[in-house]
N, C-alpha and C. Protein backbone atom coordinates (compact mmCIF):
# COMPACT_ATOMS: atom_id res chain seq x y z
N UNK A 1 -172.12 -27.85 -28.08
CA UNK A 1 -171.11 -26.84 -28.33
C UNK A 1 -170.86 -26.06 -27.04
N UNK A 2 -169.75 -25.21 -27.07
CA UNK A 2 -169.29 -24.50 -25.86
C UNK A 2 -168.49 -23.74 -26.21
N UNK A 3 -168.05 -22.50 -25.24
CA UNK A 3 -167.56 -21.39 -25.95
C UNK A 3 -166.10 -22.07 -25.72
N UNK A 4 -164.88 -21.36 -26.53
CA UNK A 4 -163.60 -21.78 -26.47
C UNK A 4 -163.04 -21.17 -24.63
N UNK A 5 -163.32 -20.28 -23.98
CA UNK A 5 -163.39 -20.44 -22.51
C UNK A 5 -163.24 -21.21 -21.85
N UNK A 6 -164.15 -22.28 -21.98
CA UNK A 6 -164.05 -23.50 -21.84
C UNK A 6 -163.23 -24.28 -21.82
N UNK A 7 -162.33 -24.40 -23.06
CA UNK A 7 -161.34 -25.69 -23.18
C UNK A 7 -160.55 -25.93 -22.49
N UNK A 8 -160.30 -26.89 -21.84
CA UNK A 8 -158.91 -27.08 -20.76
C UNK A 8 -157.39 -27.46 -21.68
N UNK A 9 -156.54 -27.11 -20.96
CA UNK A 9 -154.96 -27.06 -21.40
C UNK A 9 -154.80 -28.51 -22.34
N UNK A 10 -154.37 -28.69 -23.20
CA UNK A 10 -154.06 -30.03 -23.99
C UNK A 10 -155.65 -30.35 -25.20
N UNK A 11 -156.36 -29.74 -24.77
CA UNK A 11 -157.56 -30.09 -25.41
C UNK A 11 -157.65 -29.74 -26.63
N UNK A 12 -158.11 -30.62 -27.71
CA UNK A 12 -158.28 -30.04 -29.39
C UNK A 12 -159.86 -29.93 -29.77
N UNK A 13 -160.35 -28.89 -30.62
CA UNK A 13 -161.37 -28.50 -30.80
C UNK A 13 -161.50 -28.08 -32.20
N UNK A 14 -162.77 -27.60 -32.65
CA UNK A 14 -162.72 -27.62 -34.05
C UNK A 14 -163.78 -26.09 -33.42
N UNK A 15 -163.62 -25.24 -34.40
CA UNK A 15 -164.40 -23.87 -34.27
C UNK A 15 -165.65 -24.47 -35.26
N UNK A 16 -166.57 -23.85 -34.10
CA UNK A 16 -167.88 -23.87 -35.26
C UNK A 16 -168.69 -22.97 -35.35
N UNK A 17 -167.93 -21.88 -34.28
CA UNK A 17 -169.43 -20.39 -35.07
C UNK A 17 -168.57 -19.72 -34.38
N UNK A 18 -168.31 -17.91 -34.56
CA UNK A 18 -168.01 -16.99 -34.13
C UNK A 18 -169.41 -16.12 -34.01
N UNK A 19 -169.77 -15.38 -32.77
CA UNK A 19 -170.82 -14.94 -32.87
C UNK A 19 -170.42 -13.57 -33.94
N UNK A 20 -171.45 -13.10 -34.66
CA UNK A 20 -171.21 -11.56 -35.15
C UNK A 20 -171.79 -10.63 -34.44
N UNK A 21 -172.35 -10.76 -33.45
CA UNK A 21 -173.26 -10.31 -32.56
C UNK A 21 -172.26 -8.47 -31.88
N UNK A 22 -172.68 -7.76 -31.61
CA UNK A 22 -171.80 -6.37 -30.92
C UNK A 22 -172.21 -7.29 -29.23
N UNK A 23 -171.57 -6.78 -28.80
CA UNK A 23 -171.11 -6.56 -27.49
C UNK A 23 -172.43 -6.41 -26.78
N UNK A 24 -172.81 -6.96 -25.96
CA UNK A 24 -174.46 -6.21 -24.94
C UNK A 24 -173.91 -4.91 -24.46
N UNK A 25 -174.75 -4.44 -23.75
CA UNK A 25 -174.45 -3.08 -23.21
C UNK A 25 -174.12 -3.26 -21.97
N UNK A 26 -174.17 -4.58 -21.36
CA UNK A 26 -173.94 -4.87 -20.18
C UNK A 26 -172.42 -5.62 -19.49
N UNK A 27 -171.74 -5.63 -19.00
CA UNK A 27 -170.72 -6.59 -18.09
C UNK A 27 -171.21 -8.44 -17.99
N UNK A 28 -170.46 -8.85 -17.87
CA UNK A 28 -171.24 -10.23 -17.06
C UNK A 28 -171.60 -9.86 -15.66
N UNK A 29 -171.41 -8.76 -14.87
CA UNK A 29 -171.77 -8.41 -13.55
C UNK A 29 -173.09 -7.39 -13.73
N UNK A 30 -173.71 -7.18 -14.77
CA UNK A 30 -174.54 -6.37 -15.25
C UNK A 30 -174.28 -5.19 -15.02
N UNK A 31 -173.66 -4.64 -15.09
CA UNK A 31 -173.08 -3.21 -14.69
C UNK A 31 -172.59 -2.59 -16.49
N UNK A 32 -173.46 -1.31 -16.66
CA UNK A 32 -173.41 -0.66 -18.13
C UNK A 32 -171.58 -0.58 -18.16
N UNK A 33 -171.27 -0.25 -19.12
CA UNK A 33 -170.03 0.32 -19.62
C UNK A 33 -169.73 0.91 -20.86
N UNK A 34 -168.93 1.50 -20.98
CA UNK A 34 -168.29 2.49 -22.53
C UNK A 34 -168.58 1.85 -23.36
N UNK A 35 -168.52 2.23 -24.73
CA UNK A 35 -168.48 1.87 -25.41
C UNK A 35 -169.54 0.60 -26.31
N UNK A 36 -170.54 0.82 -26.27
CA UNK A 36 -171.09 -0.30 -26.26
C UNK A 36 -171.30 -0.58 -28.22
N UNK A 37 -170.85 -1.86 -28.16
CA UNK A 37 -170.75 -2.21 -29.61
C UNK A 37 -169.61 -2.13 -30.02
N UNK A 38 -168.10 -2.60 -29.34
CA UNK A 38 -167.31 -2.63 -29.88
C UNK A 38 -166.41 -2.86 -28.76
N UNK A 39 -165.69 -3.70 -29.39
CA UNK A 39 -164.45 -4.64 -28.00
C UNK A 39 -163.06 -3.54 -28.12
N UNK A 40 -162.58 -3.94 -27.05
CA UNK A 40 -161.29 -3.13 -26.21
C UNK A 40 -160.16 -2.79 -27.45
N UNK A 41 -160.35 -3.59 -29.09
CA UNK A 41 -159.10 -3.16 -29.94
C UNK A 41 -159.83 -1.86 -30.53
N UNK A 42 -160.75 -1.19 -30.22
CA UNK A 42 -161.23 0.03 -30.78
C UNK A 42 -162.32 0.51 -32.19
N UNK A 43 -162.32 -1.04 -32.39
CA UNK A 43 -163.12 -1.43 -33.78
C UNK A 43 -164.18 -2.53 -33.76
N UNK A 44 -165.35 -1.89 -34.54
CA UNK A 44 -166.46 -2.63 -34.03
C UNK A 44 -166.19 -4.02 -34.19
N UNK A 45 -167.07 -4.78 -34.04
CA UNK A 45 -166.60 -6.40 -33.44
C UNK A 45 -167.01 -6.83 -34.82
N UNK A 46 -167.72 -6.59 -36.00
CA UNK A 46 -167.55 -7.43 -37.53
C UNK A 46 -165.86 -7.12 -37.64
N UNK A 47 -165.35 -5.73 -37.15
CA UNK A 47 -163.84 -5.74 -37.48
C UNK A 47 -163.36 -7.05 -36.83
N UNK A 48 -163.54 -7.05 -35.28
CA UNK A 48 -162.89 -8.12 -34.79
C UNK A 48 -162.87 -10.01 -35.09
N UNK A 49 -164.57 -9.77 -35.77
CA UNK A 49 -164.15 -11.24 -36.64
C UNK A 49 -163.21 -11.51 -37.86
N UNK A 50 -163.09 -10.04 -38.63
CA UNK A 50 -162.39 -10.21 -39.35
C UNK A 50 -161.11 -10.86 -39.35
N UNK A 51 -160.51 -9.80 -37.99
CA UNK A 51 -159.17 -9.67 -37.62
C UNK A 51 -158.97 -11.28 -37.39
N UNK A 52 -159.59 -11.92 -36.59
CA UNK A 52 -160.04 -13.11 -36.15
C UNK A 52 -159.36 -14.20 -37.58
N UNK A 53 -160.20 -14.44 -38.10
CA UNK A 53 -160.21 -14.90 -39.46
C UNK A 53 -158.79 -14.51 -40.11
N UNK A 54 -158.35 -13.47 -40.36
CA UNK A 54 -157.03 -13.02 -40.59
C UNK A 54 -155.68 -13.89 -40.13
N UNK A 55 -156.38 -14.34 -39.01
CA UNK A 55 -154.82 -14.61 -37.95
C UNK A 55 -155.43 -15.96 -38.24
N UNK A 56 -156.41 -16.72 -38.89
CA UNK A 56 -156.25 -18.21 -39.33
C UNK A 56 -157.34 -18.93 -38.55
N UNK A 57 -158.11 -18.12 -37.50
CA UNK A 57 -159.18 -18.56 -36.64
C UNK A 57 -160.51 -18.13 -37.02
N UNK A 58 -160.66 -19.95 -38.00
CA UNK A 58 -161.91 -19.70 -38.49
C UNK A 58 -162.84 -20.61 -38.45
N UNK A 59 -164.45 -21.19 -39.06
CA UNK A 59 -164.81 -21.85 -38.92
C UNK A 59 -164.70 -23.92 -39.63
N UNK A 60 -164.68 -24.44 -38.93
CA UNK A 60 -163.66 -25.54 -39.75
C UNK A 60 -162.63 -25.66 -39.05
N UNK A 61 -161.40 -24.76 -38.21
CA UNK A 61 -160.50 -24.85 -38.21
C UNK A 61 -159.66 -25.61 -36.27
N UNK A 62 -159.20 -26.56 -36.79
CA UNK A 62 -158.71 -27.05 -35.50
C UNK A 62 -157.95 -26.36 -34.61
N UNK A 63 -158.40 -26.53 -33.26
CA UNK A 63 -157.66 -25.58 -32.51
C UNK A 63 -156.82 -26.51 -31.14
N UNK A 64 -155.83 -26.07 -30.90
CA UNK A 64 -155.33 -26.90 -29.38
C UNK A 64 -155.02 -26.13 -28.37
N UNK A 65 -155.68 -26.17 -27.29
CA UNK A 65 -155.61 -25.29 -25.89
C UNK A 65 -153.96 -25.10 -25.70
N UNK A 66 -153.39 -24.00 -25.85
CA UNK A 66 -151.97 -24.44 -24.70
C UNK A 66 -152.28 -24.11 -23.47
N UNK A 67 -152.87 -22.84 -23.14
CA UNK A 67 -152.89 -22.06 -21.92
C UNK A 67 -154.14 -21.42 -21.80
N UNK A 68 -154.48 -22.37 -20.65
CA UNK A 68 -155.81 -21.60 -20.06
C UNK A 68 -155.78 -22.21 -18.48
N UNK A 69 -155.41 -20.68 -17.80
CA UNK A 69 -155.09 -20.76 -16.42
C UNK A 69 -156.63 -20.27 -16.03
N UNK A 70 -157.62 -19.75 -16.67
CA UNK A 70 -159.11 -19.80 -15.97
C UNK A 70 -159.31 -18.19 -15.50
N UNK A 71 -158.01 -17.66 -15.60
CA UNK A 71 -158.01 -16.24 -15.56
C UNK A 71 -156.92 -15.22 -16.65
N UNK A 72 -157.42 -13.70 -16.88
CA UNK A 72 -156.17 -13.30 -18.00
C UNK A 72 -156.55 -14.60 -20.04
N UNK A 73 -155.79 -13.70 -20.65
CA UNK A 73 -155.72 -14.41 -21.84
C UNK A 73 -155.63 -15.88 -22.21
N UNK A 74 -156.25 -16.47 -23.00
CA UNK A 74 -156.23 -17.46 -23.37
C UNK A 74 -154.94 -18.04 -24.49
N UNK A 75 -154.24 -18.93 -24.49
CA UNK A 75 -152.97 -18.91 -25.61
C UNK A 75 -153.67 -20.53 -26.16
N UNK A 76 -153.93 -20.13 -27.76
CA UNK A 76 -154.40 -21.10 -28.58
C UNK A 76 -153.10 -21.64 -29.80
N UNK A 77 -153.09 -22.97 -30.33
CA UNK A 77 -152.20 -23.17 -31.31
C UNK A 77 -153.66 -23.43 -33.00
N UNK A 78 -152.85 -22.69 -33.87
CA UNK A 78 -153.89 -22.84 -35.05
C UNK A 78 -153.03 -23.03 -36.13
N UNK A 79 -153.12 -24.11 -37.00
CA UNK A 79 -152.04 -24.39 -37.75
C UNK A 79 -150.93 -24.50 -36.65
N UNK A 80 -149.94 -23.62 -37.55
CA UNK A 80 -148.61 -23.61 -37.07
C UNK A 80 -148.42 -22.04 -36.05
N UNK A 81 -149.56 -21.51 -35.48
CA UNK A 81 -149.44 -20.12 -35.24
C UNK A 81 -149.89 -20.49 -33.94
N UNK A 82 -149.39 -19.45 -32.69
CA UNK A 82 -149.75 -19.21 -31.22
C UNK A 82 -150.32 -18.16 -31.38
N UNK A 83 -151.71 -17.98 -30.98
CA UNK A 83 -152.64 -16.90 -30.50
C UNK A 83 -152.69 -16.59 -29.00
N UNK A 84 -152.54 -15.80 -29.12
CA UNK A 84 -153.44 -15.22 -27.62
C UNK A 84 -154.72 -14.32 -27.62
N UNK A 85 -155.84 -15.04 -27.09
CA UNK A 85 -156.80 -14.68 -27.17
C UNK A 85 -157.58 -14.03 -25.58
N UNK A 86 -158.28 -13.00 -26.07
CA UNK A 86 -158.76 -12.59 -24.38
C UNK A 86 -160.37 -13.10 -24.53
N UNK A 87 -160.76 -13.47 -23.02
CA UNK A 87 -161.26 -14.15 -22.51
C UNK A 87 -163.17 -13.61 -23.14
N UNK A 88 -163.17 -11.94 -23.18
CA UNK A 88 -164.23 -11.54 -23.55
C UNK A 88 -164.41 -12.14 -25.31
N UNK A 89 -163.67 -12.55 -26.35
CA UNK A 89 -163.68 -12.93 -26.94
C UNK A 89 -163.76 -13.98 -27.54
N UNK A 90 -163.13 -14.85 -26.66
CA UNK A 90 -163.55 -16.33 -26.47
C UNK A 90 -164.39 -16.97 -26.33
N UNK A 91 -165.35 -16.26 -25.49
CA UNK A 91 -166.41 -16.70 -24.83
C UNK A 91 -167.26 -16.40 -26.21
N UNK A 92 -166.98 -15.83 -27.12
CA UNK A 92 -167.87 -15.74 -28.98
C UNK A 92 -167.51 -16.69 -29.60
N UNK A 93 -166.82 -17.49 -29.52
CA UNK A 93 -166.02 -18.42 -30.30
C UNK A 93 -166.49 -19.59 -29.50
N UNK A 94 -167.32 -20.61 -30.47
CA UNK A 94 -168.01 -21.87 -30.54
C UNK A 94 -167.46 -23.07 -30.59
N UNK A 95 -166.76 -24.00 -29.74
CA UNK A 95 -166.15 -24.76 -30.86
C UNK A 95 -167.25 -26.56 -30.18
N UNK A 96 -166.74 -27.48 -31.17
CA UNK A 96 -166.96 -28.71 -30.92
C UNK A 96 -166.47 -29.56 -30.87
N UNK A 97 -166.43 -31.00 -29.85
CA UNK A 97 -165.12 -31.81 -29.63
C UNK A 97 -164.75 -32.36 -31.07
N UNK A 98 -163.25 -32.78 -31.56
CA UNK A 98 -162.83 -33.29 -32.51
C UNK A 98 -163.52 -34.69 -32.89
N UNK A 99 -164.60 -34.58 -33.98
CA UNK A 99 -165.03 -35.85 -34.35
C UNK A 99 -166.27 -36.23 -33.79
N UNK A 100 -167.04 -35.16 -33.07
CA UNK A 100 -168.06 -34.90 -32.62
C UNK A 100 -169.64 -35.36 -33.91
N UNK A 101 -169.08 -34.30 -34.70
CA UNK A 101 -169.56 -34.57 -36.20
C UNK A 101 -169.42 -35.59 -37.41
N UNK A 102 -170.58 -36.04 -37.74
CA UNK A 102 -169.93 -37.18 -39.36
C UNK A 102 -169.18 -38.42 -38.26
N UNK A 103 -168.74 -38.44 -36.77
CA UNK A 103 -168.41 -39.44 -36.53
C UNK A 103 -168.75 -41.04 -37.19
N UNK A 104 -167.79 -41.97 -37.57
CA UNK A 104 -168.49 -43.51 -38.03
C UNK A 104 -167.85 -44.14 -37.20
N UNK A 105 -168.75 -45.08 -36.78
CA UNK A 105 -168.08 -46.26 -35.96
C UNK A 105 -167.42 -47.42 -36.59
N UNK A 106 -166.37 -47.91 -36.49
CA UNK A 106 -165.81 -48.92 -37.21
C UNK A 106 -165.52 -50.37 -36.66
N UNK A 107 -166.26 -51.34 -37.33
CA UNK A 107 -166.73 -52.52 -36.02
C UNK A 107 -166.35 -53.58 -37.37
């Protein structure tokens, strides 16, 4: 598995865990910051899985990279819906290659 960060442009994925985890208290540069236990929409982060889940991004659910320039927001297709997702969030979101799982070989 690997976080959705990861996925390059064209790539399809299947979500397989959202962390529920709060926020560390730390940066990826280790440097403290505000707020700790709750991401930049102002609501603790069980809100933000919710919200998550809301907009159709859930576990089970196929996803296809449109846009991931490696910097700035991520733009995902789910169903029939365009997300844009930011990058601190992504990096919570698990997914696994399509067919990774239950794969059968057919010979």
């Amino acid at each position: 598995m690997r976080s959705l960060e990861s996925v390059k442009n064209g790539e399809k994925v299947i979500v397989s865990s959202i962390d529920h985890k709060h926020h560390s208290s730390l940066h990826h540069n280790d440097t403290p910051h505000e707020g700790h236990g709750h991401w930049h929409g102002g609501i603790g982060w069980e809100g933000g899985v919710h919200r998550l889940e809301t907009m159709g991004l859930r576990i089970g659910k196929e996803l296809e990279m449109l846009s991931n320039q490696g910097f700035g927001p991520i733009l995902v297709m789910v169903d029939e819906s365009r997300l844009a997702i930011g990058r601190g969030i992504a990096r919570k979101i698990l997914v696994r290659e399509r067919g990774a799982e239950n794969e059968t070989s057919i010979s």
